[in-house]
C-alpha atoms as a PDB file:
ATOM      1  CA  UNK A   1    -139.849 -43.736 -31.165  1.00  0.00           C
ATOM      2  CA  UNK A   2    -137.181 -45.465 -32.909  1.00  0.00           C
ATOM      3  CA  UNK A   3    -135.153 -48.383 -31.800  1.00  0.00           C
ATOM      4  CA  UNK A   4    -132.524 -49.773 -33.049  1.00  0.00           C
ATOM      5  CA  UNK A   5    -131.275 -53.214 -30.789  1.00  0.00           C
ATOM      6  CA  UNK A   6    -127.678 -55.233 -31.404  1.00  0.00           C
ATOM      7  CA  UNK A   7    -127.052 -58.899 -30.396  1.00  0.00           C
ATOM      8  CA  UNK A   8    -124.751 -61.273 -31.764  1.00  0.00           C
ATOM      9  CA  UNK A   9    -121.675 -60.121 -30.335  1.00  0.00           C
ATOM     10  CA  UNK A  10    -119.534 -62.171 -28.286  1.00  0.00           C
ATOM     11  CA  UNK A  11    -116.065 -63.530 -27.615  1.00  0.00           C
ATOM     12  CA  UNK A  12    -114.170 -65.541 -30.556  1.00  0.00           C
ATOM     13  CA  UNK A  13    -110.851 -66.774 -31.749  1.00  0.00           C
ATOM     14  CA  UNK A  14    -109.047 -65.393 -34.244  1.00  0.00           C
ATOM     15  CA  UNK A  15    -110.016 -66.948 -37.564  1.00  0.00           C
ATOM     16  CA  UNK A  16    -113.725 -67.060 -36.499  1.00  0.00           C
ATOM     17  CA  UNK A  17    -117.157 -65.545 -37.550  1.00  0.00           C
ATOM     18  CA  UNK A  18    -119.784 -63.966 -36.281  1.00  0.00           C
ATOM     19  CA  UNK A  19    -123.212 -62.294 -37.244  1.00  0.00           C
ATOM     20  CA  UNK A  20    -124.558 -59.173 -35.118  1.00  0.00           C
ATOM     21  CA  UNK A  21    -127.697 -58.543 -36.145  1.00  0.00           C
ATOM     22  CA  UNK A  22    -129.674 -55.025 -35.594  1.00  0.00           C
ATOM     23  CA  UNK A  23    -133.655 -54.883 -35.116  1.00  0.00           C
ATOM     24  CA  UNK A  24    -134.952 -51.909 -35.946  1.00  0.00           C
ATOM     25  CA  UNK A  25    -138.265 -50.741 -34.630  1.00  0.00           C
ATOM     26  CA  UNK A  26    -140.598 -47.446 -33.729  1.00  0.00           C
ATOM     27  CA  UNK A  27    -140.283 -45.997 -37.425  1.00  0.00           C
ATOM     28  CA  UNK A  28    -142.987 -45.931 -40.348  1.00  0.00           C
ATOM     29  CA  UNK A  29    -139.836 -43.733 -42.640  1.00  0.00           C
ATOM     30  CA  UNK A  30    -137.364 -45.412 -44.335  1.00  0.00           C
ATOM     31  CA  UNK A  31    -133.794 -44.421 -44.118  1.00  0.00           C
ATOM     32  CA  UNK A  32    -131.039 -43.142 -46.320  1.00  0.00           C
ATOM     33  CA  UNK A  33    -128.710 -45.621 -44.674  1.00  0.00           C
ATOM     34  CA  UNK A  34    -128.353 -48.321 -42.676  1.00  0.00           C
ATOM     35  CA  UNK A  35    -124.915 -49.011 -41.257  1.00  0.00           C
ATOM     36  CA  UNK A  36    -122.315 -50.527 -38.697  1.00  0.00           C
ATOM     37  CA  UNK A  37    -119.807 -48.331 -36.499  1.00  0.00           C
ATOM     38  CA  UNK A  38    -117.322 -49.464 -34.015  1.00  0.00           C
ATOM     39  CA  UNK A  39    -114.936 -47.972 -31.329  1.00  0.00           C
ATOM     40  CA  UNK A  40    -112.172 -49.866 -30.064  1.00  0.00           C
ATOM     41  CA  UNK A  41    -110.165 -48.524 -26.984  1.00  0.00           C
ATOM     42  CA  UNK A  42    -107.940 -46.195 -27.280  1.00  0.00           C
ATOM     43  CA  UNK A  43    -109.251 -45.689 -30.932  1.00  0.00           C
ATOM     44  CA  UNK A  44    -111.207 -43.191 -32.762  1.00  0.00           C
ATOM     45  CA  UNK A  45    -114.863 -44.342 -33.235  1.00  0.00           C
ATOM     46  CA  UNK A  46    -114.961 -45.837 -37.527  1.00  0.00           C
ATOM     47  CA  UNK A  47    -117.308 -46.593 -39.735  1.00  0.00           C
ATOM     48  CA  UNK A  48    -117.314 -49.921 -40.314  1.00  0.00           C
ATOM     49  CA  UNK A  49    -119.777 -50.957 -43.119  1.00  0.00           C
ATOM     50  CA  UNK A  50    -122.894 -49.313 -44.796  1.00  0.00           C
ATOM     51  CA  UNK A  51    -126.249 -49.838 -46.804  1.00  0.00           C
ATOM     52  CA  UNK A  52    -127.899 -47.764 -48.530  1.00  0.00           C
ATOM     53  CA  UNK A  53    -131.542 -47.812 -49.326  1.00  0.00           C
ATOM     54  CA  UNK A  54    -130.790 -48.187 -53.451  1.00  0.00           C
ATOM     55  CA  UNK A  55    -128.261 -51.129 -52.347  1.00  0.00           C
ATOM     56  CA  UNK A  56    -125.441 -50.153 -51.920  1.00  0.00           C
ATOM     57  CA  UNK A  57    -122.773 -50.919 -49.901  1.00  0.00           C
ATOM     58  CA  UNK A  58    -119.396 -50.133 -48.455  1.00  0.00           C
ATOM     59  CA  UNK A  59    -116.862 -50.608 -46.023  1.00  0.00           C
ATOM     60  CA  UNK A  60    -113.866 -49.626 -44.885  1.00  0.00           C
ATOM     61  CA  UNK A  61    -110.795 -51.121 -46.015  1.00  0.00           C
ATOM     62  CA  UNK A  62    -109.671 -53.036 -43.099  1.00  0.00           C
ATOM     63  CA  UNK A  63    -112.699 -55.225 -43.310  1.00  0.00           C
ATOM     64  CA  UNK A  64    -113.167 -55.482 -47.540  1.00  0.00           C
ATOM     65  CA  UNK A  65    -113.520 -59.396 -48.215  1.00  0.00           C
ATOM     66  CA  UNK A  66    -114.318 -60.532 -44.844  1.00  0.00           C
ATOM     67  CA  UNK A  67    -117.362 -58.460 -43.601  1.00  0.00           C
ATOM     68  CA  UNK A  68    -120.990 -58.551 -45.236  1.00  0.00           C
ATOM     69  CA  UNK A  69    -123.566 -56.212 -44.604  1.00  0.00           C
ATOM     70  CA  UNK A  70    -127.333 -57.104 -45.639  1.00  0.00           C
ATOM     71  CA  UNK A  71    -131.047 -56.709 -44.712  1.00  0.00           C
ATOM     72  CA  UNK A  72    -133.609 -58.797 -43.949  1.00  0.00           C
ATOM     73  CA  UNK A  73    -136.765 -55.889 -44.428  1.00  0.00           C
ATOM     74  CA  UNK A  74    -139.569 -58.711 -43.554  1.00  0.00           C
ATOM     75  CA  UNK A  75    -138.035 -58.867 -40.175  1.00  0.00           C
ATOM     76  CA  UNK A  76    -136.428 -55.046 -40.162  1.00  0.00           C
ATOM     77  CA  UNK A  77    -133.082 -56.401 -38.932  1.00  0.00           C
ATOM     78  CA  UNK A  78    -129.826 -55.196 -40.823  1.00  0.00           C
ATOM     79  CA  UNK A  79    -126.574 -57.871 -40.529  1.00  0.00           C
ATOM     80  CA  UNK A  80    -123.126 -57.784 -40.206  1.00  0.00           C
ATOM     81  CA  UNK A  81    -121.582 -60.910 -41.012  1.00  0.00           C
ATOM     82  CA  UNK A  82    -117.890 -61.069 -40.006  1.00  0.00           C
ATOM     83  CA  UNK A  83    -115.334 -63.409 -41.279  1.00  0.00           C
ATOM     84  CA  UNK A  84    -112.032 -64.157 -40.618  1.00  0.00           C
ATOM     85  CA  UNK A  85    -111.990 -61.870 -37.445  1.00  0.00           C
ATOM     86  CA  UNK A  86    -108.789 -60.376 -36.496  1.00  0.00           C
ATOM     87  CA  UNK A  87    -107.754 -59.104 -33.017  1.00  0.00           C
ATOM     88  CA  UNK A  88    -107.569 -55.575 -34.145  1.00  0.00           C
ATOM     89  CA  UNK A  89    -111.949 -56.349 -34.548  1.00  0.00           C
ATOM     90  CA  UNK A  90    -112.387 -56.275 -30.971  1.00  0.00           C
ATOM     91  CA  UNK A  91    -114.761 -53.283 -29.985  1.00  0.00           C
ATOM     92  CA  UNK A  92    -117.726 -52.073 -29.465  1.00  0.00           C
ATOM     93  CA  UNK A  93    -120.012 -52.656 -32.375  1.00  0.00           C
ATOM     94  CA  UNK A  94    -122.760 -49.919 -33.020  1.00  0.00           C
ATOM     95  CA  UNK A  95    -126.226 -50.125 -35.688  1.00  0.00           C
ATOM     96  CA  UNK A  96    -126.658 -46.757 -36.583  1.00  0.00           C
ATOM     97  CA  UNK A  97    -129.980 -45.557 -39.202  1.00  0.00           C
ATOM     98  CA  UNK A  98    -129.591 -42.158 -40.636  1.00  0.00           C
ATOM     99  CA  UNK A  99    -133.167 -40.701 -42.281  1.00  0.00           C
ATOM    100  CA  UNK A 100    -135.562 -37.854 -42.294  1.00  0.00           C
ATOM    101  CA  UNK A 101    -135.763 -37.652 -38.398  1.00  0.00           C
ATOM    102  CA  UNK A 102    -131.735 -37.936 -37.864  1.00  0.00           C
ATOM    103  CA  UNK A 103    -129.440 -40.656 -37.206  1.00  0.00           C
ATOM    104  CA  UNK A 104    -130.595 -42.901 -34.349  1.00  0.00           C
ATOM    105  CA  UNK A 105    -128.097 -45.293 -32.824  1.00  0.00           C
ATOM    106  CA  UNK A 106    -128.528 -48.871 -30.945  1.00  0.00           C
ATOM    107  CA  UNK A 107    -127.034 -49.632 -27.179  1.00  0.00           C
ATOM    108  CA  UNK A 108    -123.859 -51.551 -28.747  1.00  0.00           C
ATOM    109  CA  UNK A 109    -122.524 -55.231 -28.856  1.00  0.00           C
ATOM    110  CA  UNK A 110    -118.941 -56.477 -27.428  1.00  0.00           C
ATOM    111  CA  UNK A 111    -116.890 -58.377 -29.812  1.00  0.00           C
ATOM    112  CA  UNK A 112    -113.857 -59.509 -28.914  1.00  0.00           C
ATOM    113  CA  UNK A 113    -111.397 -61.287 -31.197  1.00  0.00           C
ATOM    114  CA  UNK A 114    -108.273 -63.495 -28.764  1.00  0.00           C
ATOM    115  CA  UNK A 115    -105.200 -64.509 -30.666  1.00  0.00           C
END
């Protein structure tokens, strides 16, 4: 059975950083892609940042030049690191793995981002 478990989030000022990390666990396939979701109040659930298993990345405008995504595969954990957080950040952040057997998403880490 896949797993896939957040931490990192927490509560930070504007300006600030912080790394979620996802552990991934359960699964002997490999996935397409590896990514980060969020869904604010109010808001429509976004895409927030992906990898894919040749490399690549992407993310959505609102976070170019101040989030990272990367992967750690010795440890299966997938990273977010988030710069320069803004209060329009603050949600509820979500690792998500798409592969042969589906999409399979983790529990979800607060972040919340005061002025």
């Amino acid at each position: 059975q896949v797993q896939l478990v957040e931490s990192g989030g927490g509560l930070v000022q504007a300006g600030g950083s912080l790394r979620l990390s996802c552990v991934v666990s359960g699964s002997t396939f490999s996935f397409n892609v590896i990514g980060w979701y969020r869904k604010a109040p109010g808001k429509q659930r976004e895409v927030v940042a992906g990898l894919r298993s040749d490399g690549r990345t992407n993310y959505v405008d609102s976070v170019k030049g101040r989030f990272t995504i990367s992967k750690d595969s010795a440890k299966n954990t997938v990273y977010l690191q988030m710069n320069s957080l803004k209060p329009e950040d603050t949600a509820v952040y979500y690792c998500v793995a798409s592969g042969m057997g589906g999409d399979y998403w983790g529990q979800g880490t607060q972040v919340t981002v005061s002025a």
